[in-house]
PDB file of N, CA and C in Angstrom:
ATOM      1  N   UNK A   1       0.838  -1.180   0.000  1.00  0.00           N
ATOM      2  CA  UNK A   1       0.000   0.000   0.000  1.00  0.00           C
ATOM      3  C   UNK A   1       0.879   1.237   0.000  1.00  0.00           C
ATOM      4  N   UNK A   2       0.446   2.424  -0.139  1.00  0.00           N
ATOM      5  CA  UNK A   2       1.252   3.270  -0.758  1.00  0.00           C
ATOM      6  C   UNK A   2       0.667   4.292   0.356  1.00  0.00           C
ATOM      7  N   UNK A   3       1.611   5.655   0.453  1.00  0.00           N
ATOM      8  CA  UNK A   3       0.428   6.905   1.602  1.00  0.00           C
ATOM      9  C   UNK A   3      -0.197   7.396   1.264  1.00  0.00           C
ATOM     10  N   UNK A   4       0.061   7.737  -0.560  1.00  0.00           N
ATOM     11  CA  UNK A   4      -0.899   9.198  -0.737  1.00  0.00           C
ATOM     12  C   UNK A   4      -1.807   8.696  -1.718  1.00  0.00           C
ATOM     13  N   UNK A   5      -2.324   7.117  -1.514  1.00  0.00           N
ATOM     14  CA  UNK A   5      -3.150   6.734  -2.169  1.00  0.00           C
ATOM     15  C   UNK A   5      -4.532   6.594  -1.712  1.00  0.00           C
ATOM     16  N   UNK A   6      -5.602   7.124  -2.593  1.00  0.00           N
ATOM     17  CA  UNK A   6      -6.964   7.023  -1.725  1.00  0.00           C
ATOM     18  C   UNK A   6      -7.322   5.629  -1.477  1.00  0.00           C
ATOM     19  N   UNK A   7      -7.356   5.293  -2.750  1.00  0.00           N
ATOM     20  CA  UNK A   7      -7.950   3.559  -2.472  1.00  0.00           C
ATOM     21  C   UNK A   7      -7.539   3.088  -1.120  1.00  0.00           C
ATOM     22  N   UNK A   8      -5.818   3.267  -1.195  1.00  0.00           N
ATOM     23  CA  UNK A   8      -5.174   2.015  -0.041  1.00  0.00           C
ATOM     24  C   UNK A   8      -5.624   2.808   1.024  1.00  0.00           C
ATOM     25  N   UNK A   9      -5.809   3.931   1.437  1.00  0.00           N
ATOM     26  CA  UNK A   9      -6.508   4.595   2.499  1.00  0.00           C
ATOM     27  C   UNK A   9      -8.096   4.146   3.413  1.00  0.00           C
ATOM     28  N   UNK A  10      -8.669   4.086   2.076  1.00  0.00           N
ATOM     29  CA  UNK A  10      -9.878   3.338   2.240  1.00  0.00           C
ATOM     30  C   UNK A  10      -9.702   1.918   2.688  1.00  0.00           C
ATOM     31  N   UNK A  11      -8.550   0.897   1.864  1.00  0.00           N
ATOM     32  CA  UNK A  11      -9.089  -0.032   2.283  1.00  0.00           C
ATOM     33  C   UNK A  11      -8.328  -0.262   3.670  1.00  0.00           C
ATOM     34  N   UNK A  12      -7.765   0.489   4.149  1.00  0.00           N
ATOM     35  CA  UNK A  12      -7.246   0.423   5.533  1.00  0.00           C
ATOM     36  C   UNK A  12      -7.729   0.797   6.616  1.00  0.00           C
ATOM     37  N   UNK A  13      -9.110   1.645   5.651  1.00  0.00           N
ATOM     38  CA  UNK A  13      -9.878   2.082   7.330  1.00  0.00           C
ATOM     39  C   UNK A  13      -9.628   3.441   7.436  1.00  0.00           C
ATOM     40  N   UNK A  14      -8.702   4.403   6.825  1.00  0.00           N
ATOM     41  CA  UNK A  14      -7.983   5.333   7.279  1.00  0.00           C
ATOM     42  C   UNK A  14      -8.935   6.523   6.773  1.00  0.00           C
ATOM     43  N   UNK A  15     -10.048   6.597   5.589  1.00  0.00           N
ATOM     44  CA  UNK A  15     -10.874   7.177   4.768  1.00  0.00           C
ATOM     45  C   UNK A  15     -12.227   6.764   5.161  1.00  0.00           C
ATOM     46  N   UNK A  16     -13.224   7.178   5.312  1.00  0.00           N
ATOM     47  CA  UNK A  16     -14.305   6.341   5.190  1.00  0.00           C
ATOM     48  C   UNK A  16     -14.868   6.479   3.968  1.00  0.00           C
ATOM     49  N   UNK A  17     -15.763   5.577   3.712  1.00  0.00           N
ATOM     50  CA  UNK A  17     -16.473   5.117   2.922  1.00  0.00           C
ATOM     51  C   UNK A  17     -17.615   4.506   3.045  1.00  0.00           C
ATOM     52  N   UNK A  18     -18.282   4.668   1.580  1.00  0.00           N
ATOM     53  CA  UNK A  18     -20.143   3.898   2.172  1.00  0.00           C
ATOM     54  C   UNK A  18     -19.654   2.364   1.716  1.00  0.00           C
ATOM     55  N   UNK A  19     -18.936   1.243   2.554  1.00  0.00           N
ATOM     56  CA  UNK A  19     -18.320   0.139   2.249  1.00  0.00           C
ATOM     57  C   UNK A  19     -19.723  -0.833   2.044  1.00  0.00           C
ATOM     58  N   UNK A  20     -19.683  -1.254   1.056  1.00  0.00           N
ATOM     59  CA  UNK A  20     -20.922  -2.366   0.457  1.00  0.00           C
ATOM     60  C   UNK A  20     -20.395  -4.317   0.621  1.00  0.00           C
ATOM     61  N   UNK A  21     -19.289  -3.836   0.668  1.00  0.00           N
ATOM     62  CA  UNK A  21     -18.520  -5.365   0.974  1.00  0.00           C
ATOM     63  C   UNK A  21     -17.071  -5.445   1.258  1.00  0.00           C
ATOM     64  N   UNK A  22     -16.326  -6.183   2.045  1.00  0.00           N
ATOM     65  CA  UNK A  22     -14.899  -6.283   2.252  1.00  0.00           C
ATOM     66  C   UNK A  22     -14.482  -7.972   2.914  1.00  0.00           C
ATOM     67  N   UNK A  23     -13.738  -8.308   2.310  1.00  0.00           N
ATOM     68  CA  UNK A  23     -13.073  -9.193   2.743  1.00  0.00           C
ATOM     69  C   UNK A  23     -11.189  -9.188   3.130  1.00  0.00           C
ATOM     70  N   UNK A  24     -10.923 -10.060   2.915  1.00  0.00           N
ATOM     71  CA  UNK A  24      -8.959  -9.713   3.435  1.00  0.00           C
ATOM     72  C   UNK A  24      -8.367  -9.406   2.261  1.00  0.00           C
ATOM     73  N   UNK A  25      -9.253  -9.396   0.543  1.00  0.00           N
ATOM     74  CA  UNK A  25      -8.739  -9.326  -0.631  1.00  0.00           C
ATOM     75  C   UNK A  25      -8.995  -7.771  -1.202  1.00  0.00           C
ATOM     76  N   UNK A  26     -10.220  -7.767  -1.036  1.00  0.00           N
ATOM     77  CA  UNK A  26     -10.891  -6.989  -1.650  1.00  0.00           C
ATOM     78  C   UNK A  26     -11.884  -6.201  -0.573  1.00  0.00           C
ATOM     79  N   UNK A  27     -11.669  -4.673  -1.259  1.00  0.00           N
ATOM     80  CA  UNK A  27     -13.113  -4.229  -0.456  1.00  0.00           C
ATOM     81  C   UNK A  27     -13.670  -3.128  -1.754  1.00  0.00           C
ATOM     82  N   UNK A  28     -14.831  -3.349  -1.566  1.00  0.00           N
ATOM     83  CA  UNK A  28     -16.198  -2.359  -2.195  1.00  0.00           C
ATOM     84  C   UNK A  28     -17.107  -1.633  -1.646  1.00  0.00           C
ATOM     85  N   UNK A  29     -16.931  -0.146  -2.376  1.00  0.00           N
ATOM     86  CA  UNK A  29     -17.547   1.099  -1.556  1.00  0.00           C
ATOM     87  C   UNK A  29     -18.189   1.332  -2.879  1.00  0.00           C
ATOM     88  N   UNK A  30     -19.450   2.429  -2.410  1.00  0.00           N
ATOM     89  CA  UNK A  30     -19.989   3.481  -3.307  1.00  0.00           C
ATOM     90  C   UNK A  30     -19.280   4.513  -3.592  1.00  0.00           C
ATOM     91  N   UNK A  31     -19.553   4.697  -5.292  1.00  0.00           N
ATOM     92  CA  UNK A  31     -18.754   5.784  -5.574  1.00  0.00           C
ATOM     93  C   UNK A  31     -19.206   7.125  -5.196  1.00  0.00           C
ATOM     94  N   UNK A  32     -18.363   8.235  -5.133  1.00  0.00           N
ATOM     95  CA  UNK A  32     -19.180   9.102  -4.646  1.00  0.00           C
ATOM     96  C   UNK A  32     -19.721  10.342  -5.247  1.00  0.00           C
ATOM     97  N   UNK A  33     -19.411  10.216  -6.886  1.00  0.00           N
ATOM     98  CA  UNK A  33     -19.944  10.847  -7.661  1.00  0.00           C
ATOM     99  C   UNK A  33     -20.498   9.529  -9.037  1.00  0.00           C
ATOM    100  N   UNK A  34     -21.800   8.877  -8.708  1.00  0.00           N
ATOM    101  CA  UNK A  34     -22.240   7.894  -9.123  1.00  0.00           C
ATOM    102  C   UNK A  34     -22.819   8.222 -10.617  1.00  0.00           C
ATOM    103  N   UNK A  35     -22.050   7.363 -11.653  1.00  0.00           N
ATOM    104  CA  UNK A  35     -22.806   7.657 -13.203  1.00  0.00           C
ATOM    105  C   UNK A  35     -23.918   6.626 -13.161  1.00  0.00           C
ATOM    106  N   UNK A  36     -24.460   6.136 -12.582  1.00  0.00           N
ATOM    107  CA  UNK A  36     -25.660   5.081 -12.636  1.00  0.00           C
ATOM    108  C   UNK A  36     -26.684   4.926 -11.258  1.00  0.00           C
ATOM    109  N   UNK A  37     -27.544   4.495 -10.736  1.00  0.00           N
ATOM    110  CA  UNK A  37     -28.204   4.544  -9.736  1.00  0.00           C
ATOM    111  C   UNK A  37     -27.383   3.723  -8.923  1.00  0.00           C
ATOM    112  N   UNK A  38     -26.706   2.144  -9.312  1.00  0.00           N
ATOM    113  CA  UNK A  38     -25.958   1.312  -8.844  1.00  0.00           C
ATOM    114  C   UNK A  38     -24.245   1.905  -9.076  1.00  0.00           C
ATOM    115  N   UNK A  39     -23.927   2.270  -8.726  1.00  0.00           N
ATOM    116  CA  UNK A  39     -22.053   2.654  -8.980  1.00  0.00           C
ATOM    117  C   UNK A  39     -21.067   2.449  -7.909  1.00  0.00           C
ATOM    118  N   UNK A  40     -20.768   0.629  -7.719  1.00  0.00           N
ATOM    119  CA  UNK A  40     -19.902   0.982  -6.699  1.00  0.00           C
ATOM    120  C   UNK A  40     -18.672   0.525  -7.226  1.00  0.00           C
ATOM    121  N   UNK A  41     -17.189   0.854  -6.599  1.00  0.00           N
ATOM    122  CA  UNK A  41     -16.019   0.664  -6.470  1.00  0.00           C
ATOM    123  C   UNK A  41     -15.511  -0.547  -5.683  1.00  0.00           C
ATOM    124  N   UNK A  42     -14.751  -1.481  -7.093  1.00  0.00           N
ATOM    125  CA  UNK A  42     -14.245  -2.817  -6.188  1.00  0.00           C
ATOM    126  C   UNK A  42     -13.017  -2.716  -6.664  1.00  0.00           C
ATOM    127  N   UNK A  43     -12.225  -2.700  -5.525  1.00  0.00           N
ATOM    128  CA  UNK A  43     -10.965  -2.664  -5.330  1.00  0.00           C
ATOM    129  C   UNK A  43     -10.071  -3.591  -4.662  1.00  0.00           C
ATOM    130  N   UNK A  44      -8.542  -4.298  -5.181  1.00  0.00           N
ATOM    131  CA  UNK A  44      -8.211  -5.011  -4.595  1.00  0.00           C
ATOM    132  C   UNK A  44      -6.977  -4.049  -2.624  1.00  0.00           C
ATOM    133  N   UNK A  45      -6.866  -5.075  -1.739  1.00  0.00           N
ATOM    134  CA  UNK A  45      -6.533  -4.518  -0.781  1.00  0.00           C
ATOM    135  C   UNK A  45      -5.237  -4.207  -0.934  1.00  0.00           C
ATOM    136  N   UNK A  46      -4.633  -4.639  -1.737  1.00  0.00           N
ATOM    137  CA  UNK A  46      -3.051  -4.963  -2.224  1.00  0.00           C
ATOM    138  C   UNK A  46      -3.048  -3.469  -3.379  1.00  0.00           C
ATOM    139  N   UNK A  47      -2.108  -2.736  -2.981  1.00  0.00           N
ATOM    140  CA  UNK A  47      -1.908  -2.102  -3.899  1.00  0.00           C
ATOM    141  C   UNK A  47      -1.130  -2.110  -5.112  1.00  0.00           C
ATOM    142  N   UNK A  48      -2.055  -1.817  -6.491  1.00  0.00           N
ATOM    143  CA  UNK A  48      -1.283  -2.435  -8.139  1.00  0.00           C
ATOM    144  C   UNK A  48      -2.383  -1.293  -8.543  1.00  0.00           C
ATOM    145  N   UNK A  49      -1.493  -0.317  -9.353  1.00  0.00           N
ATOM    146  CA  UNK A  49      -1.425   0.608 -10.272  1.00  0.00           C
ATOM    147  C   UNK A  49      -2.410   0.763 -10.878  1.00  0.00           C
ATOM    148  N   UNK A  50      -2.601  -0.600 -11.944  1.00  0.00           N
ATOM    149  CA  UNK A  50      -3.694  -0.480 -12.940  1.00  0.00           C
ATOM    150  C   UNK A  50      -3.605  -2.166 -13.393  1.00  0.00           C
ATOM    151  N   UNK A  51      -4.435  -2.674 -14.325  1.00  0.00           N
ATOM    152  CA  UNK A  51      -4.256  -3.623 -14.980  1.00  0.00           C
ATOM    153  C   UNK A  51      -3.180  -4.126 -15.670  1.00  0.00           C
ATOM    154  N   UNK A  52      -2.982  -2.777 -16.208  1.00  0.00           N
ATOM    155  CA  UNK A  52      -1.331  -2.747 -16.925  1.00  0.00           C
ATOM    156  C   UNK A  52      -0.052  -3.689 -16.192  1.00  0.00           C
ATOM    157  N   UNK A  53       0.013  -2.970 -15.002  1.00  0.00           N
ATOM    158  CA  UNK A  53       0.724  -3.082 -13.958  1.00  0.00           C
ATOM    159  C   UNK A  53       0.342  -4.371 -13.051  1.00  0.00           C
ATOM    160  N   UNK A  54      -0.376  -5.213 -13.239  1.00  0.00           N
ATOM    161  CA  UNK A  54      -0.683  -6.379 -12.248  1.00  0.00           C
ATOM    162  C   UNK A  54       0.883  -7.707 -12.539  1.00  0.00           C
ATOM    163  N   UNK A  55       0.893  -8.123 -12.000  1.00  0.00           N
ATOM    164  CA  UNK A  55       1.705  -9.293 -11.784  1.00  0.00           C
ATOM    165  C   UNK A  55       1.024 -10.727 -11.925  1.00  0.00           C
ATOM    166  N   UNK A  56       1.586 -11.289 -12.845  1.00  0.00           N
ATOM    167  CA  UNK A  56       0.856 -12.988 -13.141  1.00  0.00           C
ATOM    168  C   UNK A  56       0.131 -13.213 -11.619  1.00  0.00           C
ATOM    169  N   UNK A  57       1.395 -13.451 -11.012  1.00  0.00           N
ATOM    170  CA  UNK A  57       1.005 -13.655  -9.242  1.00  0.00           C
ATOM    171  C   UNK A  57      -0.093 -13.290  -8.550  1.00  0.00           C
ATOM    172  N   UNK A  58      -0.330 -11.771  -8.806  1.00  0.00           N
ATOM    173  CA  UNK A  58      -1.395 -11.329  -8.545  1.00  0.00           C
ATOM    174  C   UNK A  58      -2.418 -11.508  -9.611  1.00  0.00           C
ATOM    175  N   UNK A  59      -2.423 -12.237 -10.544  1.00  0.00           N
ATOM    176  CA  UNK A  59      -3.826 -12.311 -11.628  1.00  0.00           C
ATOM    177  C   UNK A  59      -5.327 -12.896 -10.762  1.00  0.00           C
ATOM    178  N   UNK A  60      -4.795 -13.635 -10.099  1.00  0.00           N
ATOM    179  CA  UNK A  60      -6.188 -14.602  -9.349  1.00  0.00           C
ATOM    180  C   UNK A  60      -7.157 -13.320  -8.600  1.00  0.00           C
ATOM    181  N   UNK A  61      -6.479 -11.913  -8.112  1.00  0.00           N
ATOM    182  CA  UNK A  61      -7.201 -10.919  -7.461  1.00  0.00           C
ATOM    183  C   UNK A  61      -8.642 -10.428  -8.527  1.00  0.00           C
ATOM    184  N   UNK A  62      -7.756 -10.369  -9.927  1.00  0.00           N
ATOM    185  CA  UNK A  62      -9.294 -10.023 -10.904  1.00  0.00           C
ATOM    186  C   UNK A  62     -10.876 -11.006 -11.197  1.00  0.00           C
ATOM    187  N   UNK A  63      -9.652 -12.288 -10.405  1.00  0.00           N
ATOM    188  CA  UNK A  63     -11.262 -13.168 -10.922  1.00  0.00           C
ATOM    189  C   UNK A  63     -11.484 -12.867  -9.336  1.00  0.00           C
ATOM    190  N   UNK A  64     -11.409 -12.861  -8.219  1.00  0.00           N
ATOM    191  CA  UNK A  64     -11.442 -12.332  -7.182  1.00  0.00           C
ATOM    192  C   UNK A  64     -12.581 -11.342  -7.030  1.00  0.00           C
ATOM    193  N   UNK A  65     -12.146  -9.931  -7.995  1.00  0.00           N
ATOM    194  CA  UNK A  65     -13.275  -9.106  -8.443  1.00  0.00           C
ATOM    195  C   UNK A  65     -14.453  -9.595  -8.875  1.00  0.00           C
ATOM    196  N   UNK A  66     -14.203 -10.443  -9.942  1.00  0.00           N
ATOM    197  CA  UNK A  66     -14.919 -10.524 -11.030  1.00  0.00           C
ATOM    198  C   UNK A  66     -16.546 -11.271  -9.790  1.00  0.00           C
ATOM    199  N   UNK A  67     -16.269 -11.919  -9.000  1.00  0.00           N
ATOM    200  CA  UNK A  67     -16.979 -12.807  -8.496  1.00  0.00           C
ATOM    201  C   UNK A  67     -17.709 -12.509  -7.009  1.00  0.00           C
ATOM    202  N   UNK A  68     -16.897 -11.172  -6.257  1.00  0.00           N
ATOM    203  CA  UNK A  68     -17.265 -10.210  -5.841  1.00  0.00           C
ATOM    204  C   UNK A  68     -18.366  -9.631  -6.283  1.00  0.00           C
ATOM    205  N   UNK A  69     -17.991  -9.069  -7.163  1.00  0.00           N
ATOM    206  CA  UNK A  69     -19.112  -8.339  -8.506  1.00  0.00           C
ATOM    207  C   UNK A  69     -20.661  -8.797  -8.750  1.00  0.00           C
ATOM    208  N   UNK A  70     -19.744  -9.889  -8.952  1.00  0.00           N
ATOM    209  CA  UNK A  70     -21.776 -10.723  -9.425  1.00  0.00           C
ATOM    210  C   UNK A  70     -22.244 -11.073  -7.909  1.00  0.00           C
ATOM    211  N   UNK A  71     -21.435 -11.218  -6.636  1.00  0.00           N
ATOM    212  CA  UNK A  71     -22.607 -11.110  -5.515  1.00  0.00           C
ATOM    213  C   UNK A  71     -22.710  -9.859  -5.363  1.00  0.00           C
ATOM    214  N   UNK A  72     -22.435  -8.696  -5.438  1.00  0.00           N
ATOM    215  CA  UNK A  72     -22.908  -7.151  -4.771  1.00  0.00           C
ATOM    216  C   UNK A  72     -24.137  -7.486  -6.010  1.00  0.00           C
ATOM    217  N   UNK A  73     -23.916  -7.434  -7.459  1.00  0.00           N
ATOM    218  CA  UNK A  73     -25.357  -7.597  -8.205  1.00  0.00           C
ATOM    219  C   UNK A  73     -26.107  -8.214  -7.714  1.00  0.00           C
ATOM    220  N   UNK A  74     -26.355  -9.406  -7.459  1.00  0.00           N
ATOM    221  CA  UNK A  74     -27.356  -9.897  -7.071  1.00  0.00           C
ATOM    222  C   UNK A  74     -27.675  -9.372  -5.503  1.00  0.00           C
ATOM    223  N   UNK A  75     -26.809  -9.049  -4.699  1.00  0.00           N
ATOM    224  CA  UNK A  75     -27.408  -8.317  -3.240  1.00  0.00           C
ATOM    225  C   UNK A  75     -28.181  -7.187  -4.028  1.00  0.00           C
ATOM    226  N   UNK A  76     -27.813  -6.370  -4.384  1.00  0.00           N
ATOM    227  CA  UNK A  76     -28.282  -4.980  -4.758  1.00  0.00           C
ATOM    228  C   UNK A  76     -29.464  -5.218  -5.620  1.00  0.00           C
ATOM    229  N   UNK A  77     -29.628  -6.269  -6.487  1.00  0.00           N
ATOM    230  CA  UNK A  77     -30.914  -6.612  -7.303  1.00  0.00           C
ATOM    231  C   UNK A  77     -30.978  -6.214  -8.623  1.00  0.00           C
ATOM    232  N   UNK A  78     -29.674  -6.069  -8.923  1.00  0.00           N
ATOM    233  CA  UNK A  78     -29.219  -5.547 -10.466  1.00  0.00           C
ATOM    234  C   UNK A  78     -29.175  -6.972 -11.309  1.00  0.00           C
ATOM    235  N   UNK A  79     -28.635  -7.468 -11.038  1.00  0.00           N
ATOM    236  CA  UNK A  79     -28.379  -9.193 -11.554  1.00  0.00           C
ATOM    237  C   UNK A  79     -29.180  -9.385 -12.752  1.00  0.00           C
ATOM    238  N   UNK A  80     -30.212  -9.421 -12.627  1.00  0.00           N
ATOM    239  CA  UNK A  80     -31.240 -10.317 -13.477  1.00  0.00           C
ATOM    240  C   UNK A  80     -31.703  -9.352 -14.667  1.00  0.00           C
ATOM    241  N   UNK A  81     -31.819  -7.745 -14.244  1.00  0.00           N
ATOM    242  CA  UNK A  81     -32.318  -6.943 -15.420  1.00  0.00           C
ATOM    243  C   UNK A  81     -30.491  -6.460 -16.409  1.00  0.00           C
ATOM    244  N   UNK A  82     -29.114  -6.791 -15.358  1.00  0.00           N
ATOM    245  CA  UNK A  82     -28.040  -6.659 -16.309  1.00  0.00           C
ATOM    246  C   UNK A  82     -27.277  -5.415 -15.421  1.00  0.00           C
ATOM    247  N   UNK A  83     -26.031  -5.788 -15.546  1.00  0.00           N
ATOM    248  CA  UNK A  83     -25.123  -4.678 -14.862  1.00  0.00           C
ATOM    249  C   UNK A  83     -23.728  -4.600 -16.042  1.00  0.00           C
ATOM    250  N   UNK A  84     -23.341  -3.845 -15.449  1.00  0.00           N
ATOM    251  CA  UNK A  84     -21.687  -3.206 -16.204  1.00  0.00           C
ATOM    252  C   UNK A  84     -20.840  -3.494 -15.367  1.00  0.00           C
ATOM    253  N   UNK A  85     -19.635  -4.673 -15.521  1.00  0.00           N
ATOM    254  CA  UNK A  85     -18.510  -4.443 -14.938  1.00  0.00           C
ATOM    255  C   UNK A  85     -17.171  -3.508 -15.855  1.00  0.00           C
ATOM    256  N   UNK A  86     -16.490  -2.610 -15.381  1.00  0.00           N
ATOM    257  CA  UNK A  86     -16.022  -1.559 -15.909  1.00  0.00           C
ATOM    258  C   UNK A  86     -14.510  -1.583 -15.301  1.00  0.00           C
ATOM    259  N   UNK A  87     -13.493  -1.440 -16.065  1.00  0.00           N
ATOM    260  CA  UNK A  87     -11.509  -1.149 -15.755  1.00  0.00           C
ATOM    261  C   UNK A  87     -11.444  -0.133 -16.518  1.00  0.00           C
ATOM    262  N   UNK A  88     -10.941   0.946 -16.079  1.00  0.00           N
ATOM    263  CA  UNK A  88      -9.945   1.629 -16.873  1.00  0.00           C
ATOM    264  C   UNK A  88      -8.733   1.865 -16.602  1.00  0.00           C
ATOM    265  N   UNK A  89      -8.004   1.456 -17.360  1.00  0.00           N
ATOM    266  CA  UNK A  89      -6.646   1.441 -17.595  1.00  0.00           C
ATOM    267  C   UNK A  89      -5.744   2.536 -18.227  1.00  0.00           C
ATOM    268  N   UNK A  90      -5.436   3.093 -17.487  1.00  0.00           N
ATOM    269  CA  UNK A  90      -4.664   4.537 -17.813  1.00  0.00           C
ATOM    270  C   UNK A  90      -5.068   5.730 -18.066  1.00  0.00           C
ATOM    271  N   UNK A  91      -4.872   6.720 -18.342  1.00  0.00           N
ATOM    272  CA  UNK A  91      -5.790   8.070 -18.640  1.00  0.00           C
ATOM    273  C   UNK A  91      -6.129   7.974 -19.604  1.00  0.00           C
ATOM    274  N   UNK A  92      -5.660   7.829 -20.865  1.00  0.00           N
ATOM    275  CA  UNK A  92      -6.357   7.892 -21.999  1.00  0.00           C
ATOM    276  C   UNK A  92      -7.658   7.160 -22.196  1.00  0.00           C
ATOM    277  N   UNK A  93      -7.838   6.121 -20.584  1.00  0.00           N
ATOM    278  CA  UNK A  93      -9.242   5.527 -20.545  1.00  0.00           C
ATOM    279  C   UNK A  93      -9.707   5.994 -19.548  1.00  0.00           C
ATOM    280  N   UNK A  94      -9.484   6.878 -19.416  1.00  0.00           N
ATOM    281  CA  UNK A  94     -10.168   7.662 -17.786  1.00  0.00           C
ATOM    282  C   UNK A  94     -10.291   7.069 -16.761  1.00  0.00           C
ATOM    283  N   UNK A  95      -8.537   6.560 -16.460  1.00  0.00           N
ATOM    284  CA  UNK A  95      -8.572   5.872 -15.301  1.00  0.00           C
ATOM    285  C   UNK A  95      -7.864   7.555 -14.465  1.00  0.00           C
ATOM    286  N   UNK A  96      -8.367   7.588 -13.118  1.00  0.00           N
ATOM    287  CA  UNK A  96      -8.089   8.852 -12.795  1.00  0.00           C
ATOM    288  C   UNK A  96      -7.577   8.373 -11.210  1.00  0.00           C
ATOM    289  N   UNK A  97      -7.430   7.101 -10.613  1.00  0.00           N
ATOM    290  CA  UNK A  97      -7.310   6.741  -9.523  1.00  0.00           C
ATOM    291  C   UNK A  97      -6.283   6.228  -9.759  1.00  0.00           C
ATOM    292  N   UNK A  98      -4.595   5.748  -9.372  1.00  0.00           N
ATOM    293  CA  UNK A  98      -4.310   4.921  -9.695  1.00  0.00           C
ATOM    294  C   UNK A  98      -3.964   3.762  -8.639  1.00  0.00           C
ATOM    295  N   UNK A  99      -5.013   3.156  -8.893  1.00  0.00           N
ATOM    296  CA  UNK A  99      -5.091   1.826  -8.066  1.00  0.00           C
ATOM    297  C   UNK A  99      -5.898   1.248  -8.307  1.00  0.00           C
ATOM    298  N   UNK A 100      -5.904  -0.283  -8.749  1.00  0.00           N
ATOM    299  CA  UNK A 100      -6.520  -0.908  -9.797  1.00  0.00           C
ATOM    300  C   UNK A 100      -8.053  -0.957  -9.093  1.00  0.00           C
ATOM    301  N   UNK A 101      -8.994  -0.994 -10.122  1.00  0.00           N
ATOM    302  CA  UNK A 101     -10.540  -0.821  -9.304  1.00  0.00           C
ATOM    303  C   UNK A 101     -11.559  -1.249 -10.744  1.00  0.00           C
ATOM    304  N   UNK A 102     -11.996  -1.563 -10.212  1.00  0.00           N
ATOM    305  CA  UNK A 102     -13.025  -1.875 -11.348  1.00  0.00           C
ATOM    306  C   UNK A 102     -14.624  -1.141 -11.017  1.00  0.00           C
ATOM    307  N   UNK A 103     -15.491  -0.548 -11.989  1.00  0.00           N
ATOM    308  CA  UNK A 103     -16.761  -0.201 -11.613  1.00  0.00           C
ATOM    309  C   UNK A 103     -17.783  -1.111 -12.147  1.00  0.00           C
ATOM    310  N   UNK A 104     -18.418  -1.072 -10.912  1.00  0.00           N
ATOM    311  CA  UNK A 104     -20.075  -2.031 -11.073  1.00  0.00           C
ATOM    312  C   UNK A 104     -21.035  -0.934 -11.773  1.00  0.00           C
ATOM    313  N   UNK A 105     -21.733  -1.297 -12.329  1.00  0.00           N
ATOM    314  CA  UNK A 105     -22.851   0.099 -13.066  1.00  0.00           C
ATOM    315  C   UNK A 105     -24.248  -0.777 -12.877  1.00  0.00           C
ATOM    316  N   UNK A 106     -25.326  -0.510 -12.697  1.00  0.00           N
ATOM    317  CA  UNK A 106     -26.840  -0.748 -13.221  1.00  0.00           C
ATOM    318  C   UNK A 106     -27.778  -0.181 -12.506  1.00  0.00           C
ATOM    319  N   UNK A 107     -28.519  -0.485 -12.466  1.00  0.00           N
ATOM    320  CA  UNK A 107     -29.677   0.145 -12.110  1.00  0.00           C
ATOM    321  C   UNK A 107     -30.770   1.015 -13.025  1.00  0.00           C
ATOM    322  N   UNK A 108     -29.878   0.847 -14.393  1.00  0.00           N
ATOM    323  CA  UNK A 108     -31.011   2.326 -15.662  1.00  0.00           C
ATOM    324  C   UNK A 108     -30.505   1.594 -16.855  1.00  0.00           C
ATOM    325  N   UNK A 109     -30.986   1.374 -18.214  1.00  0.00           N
ATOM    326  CA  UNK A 109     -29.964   0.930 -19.260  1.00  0.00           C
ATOM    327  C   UNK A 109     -28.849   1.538 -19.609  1.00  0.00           C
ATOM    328  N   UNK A 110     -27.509   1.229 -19.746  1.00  0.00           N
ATOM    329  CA  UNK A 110     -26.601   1.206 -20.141  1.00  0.00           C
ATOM    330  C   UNK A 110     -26.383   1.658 -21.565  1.00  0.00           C
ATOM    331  N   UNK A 111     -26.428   2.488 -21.740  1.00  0.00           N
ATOM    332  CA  UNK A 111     -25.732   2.742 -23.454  1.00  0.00           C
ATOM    333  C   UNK A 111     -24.616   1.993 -24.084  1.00  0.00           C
ATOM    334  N   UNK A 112     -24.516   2.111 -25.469  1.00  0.00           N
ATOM    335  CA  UNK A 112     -23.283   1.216 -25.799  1.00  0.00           C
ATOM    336  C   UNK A 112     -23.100   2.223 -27.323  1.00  0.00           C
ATOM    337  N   UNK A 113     -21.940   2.274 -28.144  1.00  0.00           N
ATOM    338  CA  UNK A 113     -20.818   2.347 -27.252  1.00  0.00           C
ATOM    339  C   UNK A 113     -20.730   3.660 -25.479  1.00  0.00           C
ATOM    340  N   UNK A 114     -19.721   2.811 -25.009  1.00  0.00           N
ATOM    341  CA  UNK A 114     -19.720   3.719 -23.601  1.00  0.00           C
ATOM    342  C   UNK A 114     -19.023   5.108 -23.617  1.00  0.00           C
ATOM    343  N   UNK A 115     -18.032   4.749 -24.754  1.00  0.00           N
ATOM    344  CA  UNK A 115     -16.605   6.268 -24.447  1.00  0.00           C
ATOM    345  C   UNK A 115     -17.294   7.145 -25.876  1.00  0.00           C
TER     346      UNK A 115
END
C-alpha cells in the first residue's frame, strides 16, 4: 500500500467510505460521484497501479473481483435486469485513480458504445 493513495486509504480504514462489501482481498464502496443509480467501487486490498501493472502472481485478485461483482449484483438486485462491470486502464481511458478498481454500473440501461 502506498500513503498518498486514496484507495489504499480506504481499504485500511484510514478514509471512510459507504463500504458495500470487504473481505482480506478486496473491499467495495460506493462511488461518490455515481454515473448510474448502482455505482460501486471494487478494489483489490493490495496495492497495483492499474491492470497494466498487475503481476501474473497477482492475476487470481481479478477473478477475485470478477466474483465479488456478481454477488454485490445480485445483493443490490441488479443481476437479473443486467449490470456493467467496468476497468480503466490509464488516462487515456479515464482511469483517474491509480489503483486498480473496477466499476459495477446498473440500475437504468446502459448505453453502448460507452466512451
Amino acid at each position: 500500500m502506498t500513503t498518498d493513495c486514496v484507495f489504499c486509504k480506504i481499504a485500511k480504514g484510514e478514509l471512510k467510505a459507504d463500504l458495500v462489501y470487504e473481505d482480506s482481498q478486496v473491499v467495495a464502496f460506493r462511488d461518490l460521484n455515481p454515473q448510474a443509480p448502482v455505482h460501486i467501487l471494487i478494489i483489490p486490498r493490495k496495492h497495483i497501479q492499474s491492470l497494466d501493472a498487475l503481476w501474473d502472481q497477482d492475476a487470481n485478485i481479478v477473478g477475485r473481483i470478477a466474483t465479488v461483482a456478481r454477488d454485490i449484483a445480485r445483493k443490490l438486485g441488479i443481476s437479473e435486469d443486467g449490470y456493467r462491470l467496468v476497468n480503466n486502464c490509464g488516462e487515456q481511458a479515464g482511469q483517474t485513480v491509480l489503483h486498480l478498481h473496477f466499476h459495477l454500473l446498473g440500475g437504468r440501461n446502459l448505453g453502448w458504445p460507452p466512451g
